[in-house]
PDB file of N, CA and C in Angstrom:
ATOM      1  N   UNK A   1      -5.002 -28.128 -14.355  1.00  0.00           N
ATOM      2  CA  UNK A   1      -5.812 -26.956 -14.071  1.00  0.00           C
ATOM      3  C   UNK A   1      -5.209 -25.754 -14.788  1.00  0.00           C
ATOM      4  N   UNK A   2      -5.936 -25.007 -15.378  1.00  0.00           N
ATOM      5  CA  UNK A   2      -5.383 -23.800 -16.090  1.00  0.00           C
ATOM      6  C   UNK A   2      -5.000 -22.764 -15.041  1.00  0.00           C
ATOM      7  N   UNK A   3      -4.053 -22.017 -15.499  1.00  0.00           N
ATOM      8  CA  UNK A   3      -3.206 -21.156 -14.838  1.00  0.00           C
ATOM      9  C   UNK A   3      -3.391 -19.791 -15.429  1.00  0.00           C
ATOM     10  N   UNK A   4      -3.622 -18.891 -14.339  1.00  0.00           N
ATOM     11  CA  UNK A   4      -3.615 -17.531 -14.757  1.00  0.00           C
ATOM     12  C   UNK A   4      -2.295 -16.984 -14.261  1.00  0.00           C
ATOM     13  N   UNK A   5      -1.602 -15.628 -14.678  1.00  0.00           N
ATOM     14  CA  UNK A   5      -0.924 -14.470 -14.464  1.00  0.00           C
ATOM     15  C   UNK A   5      -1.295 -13.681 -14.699  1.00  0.00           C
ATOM     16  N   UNK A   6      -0.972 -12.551 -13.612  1.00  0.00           N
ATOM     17  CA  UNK A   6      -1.111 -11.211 -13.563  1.00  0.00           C
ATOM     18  C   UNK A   6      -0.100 -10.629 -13.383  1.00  0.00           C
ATOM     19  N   UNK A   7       0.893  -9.731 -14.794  1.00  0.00           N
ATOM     20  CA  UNK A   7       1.836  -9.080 -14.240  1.00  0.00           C
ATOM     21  C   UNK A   7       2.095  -7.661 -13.522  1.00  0.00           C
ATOM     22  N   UNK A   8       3.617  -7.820 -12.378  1.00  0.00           N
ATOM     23  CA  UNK A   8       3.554  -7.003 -12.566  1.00  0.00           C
ATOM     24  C   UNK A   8       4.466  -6.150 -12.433  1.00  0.00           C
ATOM     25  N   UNK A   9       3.961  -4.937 -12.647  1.00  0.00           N
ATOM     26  CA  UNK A   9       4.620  -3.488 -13.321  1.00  0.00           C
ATOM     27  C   UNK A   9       6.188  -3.604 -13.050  1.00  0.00           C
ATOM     28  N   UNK A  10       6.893  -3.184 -13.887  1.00  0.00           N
ATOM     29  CA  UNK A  10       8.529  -2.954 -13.323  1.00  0.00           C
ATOM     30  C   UNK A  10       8.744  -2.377 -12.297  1.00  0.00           C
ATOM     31  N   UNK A  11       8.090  -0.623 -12.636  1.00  0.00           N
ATOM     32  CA  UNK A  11       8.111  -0.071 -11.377  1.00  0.00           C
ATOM     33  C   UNK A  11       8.118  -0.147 -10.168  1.00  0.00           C
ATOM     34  N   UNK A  12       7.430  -1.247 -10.046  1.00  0.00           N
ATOM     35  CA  UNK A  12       6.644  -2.111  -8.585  1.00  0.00           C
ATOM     36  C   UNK A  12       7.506  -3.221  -8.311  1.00  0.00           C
ATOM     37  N   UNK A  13       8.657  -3.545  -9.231  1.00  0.00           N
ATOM     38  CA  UNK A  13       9.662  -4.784  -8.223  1.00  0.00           C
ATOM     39  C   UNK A  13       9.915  -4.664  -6.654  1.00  0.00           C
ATOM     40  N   UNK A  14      10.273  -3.537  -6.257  1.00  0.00           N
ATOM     41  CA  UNK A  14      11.562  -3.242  -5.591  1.00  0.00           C
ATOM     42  C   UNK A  14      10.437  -3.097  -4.141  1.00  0.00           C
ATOM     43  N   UNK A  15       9.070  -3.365  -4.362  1.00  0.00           N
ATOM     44  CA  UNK A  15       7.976  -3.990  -3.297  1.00  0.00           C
ATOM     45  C   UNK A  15       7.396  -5.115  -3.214  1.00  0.00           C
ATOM     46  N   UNK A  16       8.093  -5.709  -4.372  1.00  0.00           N
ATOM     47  CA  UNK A  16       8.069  -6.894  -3.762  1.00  0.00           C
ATOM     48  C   UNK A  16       8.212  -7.876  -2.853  1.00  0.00           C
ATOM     49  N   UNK A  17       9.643  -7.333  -2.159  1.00  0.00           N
ATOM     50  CA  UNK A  17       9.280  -7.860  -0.780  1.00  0.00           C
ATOM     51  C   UNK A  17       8.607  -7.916   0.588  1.00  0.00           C
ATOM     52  N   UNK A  18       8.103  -6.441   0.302  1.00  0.00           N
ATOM     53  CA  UNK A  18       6.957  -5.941   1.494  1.00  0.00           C
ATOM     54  C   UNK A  18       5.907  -6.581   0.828  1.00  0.00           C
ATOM     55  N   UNK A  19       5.225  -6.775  -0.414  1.00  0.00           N
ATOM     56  CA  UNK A  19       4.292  -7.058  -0.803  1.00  0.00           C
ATOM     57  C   UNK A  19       4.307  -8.690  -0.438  1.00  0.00           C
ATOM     58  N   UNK A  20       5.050  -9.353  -0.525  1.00  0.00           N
ATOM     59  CA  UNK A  20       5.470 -10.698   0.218  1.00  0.00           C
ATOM     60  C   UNK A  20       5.035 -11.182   1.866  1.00  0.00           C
ATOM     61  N   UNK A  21       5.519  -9.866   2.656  1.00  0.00           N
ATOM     62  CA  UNK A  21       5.279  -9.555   3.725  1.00  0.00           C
ATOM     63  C   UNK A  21       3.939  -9.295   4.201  1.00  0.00           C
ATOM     64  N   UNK A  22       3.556  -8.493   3.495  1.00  0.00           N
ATOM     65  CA  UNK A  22       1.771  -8.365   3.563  1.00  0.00           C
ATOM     66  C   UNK A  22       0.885  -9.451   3.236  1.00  0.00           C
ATOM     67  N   UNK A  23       1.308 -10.389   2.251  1.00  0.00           N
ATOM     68  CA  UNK A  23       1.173 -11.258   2.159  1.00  0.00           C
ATOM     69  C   UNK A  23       0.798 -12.551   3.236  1.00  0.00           C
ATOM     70  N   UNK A  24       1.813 -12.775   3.717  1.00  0.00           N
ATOM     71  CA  UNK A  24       1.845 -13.920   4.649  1.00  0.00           C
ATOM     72  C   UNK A  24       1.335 -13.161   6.115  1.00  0.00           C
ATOM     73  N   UNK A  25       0.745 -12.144   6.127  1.00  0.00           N
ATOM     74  CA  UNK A  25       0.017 -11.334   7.069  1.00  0.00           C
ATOM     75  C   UNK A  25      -1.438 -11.839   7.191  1.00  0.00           C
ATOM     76  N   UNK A  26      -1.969 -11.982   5.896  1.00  0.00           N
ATOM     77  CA  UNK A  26      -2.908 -11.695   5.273  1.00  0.00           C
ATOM     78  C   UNK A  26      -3.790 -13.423   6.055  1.00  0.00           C
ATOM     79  N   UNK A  27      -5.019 -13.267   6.069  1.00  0.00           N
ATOM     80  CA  UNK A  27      -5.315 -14.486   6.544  1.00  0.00           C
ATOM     81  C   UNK A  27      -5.425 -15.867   5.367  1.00  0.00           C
ATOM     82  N   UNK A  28      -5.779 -17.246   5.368  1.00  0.00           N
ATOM     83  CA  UNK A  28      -5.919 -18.248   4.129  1.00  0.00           C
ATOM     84  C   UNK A  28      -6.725 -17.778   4.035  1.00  0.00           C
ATOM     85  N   UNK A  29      -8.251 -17.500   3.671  1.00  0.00           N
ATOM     86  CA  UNK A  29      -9.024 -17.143   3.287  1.00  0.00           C
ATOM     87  C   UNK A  29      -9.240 -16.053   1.761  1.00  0.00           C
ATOM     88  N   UNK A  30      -7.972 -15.164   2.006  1.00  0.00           N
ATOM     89  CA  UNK A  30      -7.660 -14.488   1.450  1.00  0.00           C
ATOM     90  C   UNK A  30      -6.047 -14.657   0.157  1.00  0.00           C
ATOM     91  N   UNK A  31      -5.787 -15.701   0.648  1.00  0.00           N
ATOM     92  CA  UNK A  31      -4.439 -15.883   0.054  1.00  0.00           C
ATOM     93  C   UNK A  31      -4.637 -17.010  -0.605  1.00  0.00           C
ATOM     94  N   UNK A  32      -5.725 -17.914  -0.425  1.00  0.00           N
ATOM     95  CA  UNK A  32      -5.971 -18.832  -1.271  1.00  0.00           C
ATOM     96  C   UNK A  32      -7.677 -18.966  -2.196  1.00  0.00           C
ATOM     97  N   UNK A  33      -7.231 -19.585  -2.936  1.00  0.00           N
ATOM     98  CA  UNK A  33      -8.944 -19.223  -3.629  1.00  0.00           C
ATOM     99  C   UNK A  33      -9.571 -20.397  -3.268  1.00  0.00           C
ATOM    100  N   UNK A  34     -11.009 -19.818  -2.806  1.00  0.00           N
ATOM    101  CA  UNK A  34     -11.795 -20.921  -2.324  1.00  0.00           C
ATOM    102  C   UNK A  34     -12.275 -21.847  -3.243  1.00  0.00           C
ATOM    103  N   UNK A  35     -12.222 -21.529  -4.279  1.00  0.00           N
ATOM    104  CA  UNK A  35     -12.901 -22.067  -5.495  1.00  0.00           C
ATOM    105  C   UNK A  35     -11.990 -23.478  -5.418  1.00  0.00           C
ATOM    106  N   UNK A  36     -10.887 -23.379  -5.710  1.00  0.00           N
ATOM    107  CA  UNK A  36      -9.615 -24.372  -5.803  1.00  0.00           C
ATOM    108  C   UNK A  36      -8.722 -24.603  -5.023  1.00  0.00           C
ATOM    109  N   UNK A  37      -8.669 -23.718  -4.350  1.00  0.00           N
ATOM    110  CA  UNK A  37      -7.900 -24.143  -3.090  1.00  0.00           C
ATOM    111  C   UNK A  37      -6.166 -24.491  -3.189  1.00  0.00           C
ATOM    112  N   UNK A  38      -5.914 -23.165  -4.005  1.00  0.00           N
ATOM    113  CA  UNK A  38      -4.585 -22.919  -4.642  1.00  0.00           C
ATOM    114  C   UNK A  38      -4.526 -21.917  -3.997  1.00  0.00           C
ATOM    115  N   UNK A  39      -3.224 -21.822  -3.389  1.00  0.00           N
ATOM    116  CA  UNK A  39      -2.736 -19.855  -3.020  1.00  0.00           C
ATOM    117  C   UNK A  39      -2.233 -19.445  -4.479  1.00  0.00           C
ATOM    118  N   UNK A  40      -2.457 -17.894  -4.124  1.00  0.00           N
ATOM    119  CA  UNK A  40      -1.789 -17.026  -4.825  1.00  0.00           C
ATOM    120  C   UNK A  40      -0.333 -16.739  -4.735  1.00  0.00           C
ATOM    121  N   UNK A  41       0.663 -16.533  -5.394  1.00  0.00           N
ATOM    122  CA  UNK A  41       2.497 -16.794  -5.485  1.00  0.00           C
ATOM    123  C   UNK A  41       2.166 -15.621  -6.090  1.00  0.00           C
ATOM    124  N   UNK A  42       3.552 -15.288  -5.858  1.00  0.00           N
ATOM    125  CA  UNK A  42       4.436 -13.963  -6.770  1.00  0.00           C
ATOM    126  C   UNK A  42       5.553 -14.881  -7.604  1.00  0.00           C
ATOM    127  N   UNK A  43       5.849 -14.537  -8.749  1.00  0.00           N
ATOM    128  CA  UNK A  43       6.611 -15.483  -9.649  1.00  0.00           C
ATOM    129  C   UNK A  43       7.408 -14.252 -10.248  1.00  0.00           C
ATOM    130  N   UNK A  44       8.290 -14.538 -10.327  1.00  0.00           N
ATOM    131  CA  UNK A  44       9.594 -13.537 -11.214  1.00  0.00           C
ATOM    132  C   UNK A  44      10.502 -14.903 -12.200  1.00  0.00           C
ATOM    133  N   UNK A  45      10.514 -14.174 -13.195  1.00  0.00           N
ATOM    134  CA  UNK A  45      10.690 -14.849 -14.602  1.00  0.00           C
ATOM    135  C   UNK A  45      11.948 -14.000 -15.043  1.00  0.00           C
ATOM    136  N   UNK A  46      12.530 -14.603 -16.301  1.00  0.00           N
ATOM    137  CA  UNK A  46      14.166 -13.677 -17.026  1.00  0.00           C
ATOM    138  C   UNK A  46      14.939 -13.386 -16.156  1.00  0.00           C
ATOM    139  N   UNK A  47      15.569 -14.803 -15.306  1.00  0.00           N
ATOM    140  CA  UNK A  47      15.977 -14.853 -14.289  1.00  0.00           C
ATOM    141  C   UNK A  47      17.677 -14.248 -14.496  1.00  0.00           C
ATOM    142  N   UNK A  48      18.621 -13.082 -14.284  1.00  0.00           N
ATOM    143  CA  UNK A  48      19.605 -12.685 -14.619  1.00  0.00           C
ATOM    144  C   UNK A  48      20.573 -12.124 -13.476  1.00  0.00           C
ATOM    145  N   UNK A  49      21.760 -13.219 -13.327  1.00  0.00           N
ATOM    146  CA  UNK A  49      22.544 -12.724 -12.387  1.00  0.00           C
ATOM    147  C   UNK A  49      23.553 -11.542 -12.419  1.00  0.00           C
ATOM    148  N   UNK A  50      23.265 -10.713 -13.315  1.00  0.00           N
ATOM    149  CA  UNK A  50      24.139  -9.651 -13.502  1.00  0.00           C
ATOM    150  C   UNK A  50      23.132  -8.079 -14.272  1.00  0.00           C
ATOM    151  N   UNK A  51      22.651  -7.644 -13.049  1.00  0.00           N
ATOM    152  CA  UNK A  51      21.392  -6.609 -13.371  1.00  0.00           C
ATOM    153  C   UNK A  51      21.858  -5.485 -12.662  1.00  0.00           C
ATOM    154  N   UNK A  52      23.322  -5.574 -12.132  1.00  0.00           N
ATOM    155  CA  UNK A  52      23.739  -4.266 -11.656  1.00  0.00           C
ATOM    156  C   UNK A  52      22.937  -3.906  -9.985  1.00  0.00           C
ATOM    157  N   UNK A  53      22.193  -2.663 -10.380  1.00  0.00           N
ATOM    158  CA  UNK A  53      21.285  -1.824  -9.555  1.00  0.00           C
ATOM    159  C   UNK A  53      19.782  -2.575  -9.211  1.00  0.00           C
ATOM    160  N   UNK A  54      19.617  -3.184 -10.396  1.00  0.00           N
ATOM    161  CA  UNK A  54      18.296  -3.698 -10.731  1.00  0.00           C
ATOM    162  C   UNK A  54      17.771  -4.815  -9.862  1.00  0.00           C
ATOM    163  N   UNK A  55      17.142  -5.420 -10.277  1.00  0.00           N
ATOM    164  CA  UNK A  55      16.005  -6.639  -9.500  1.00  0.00           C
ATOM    165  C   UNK A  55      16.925  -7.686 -10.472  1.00  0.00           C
ATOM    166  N   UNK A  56      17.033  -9.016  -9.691  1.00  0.00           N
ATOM    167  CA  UNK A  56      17.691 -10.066 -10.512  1.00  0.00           C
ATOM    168  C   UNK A  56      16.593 -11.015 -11.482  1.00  0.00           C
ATOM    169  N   UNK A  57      15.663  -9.997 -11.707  1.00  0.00           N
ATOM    170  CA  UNK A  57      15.159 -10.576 -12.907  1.00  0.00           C
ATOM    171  C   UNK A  57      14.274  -9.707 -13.787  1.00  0.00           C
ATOM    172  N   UNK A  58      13.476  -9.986 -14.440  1.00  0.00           N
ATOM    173  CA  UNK A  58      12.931  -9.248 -15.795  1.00  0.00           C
ATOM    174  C   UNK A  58      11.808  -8.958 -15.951  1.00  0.00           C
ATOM    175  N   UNK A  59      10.783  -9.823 -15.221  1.00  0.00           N
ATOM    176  CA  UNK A  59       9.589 -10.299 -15.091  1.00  0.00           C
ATOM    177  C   UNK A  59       8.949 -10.736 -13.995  1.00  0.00           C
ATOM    178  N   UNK A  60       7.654 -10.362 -13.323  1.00  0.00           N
ATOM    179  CA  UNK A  60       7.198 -10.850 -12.042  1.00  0.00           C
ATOM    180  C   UNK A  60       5.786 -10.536 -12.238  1.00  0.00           C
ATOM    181  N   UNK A  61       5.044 -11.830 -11.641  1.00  0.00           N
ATOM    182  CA  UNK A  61       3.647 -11.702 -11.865  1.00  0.00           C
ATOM    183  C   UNK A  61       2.775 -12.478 -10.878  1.00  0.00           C
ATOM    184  N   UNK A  62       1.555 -12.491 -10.385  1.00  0.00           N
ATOM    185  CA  UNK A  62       0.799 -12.873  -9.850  1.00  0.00           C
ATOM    186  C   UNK A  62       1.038 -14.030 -10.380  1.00  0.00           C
ATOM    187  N   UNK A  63       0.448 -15.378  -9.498  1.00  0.00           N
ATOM    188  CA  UNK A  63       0.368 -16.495 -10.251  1.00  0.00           C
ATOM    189  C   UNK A  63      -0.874 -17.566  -9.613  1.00  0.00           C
ATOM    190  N   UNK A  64      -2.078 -17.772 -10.166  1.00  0.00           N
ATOM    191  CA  UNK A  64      -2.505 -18.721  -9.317  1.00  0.00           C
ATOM    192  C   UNK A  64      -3.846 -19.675 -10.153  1.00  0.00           C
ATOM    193  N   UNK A  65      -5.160 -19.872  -9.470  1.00  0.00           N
ATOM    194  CA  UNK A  65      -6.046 -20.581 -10.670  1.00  0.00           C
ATOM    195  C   UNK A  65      -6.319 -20.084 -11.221  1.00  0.00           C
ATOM    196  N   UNK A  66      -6.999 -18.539 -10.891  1.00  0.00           N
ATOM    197  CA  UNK A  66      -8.021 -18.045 -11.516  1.00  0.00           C
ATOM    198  C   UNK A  66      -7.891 -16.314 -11.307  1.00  0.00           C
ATOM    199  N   UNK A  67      -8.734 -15.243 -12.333  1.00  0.00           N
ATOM    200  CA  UNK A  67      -8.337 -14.188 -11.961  1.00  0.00           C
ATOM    201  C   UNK A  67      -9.089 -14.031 -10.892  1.00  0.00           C
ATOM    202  N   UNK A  68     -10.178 -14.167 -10.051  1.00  0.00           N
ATOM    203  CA  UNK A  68     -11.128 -14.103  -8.910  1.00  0.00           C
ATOM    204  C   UNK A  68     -10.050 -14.170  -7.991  1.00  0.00           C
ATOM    205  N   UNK A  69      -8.965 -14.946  -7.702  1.00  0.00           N
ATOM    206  CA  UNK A  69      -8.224 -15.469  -6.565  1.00  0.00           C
ATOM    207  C   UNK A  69      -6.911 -13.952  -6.847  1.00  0.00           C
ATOM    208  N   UNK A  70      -6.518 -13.525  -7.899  1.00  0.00           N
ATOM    209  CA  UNK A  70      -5.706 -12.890  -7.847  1.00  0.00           C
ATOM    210  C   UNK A  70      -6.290 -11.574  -7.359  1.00  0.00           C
ATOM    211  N   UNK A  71      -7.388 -11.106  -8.299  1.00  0.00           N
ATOM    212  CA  UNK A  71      -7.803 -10.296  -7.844  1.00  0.00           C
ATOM    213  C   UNK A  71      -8.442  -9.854  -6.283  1.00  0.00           C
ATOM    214  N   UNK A  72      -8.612 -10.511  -5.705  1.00  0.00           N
ATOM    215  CA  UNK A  72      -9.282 -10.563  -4.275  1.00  0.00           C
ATOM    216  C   UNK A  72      -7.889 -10.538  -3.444  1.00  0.00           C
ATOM    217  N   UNK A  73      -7.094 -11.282  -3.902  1.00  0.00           N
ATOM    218  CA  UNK A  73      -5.497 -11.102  -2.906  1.00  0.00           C
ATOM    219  C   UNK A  73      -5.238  -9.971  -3.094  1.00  0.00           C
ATOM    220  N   UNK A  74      -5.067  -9.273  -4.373  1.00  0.00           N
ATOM    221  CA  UNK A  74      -4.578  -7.699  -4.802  1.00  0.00           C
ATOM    222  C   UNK A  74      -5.442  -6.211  -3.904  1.00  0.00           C
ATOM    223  N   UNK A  75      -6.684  -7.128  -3.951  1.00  0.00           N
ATOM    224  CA  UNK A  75      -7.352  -6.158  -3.216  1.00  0.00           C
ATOM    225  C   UNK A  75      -6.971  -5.855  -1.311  1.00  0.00           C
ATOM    226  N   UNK A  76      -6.416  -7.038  -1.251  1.00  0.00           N
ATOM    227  CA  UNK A  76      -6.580  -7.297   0.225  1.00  0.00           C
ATOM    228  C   UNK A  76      -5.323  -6.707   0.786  1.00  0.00           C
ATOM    229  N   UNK A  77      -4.197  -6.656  -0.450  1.00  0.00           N
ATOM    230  CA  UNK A  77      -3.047  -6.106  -0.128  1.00  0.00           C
ATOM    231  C   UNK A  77      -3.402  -4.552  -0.049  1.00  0.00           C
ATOM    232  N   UNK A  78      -3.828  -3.960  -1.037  1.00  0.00           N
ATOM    233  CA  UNK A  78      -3.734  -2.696  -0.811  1.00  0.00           C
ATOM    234  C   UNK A  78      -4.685  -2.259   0.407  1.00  0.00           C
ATOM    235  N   UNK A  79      -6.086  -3.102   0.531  1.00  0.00           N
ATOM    236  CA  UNK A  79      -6.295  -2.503   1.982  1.00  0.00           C
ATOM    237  C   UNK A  79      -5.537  -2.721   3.378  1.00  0.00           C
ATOM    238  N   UNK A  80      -4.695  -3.419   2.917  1.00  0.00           N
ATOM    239  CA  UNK A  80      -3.771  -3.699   4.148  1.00  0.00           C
ATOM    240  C   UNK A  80      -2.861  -2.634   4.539  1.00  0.00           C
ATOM    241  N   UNK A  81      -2.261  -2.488   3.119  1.00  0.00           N
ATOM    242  CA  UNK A  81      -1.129  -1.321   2.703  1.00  0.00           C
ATOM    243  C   UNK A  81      -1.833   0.297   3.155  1.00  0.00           C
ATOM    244  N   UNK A  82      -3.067   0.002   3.178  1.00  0.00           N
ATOM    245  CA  UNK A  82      -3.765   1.540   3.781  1.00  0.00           C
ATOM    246  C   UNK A  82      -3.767   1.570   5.123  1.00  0.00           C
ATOM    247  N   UNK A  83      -4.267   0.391   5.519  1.00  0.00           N
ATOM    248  CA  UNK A  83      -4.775   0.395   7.194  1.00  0.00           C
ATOM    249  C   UNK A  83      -3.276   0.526   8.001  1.00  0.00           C
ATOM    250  N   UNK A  84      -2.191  -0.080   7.230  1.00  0.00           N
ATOM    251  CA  UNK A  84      -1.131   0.413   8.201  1.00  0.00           C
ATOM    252  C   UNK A  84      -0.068   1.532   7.590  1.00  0.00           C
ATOM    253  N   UNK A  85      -0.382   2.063   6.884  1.00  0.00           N
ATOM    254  CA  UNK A  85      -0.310   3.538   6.612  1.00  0.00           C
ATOM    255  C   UNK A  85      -0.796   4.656   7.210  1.00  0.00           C
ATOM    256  N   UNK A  86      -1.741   4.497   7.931  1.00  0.00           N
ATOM    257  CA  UNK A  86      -2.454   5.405   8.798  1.00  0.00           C
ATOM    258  C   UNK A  86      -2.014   5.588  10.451  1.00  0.00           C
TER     259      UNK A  86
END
């Protein structure tokens, strides 16, 4: 099955683990694509044990079948990220 990525931003490592968190919040419906019936992963790549300050790696990206499945998880995070912001 072909594989999409979506990366992302550097800036945005260091939420990755809340974004993880929101994640497994989130219901299957939303975390997996109905189409295929693959969840969506976070994947970090340029894996480096000596980054100081930094994130221990280089690269991190959405990972799953299709962009429909990434995109619909991405969406679901940030309305999540609003509703408990308020």
């Amino acid at each position: 099955m072909l594989k999409v990525q979506r990366a992302i931003h550097p800036s945005d490592f260091s939420s990755i683990p809340r974004t993880r968190d929101l994640i497994k919040r989130l219901p299957e419906a939303v975390r997996v694509c109905s189409e295929h019936g693959e969840a969506v992963r976070i994947r970090e790549s340029d894996i480096s044990p000596n980054t100081g300050a930094g994130p221990p790696f280089g690269k991190a990206s959405y990972f799953s079948c299709c962009d429909a499945a990434i995109e619909k998880l991405i969406n679901a995070i940030v309305d999540e990220a609003q509703r408990l912001a308020t």
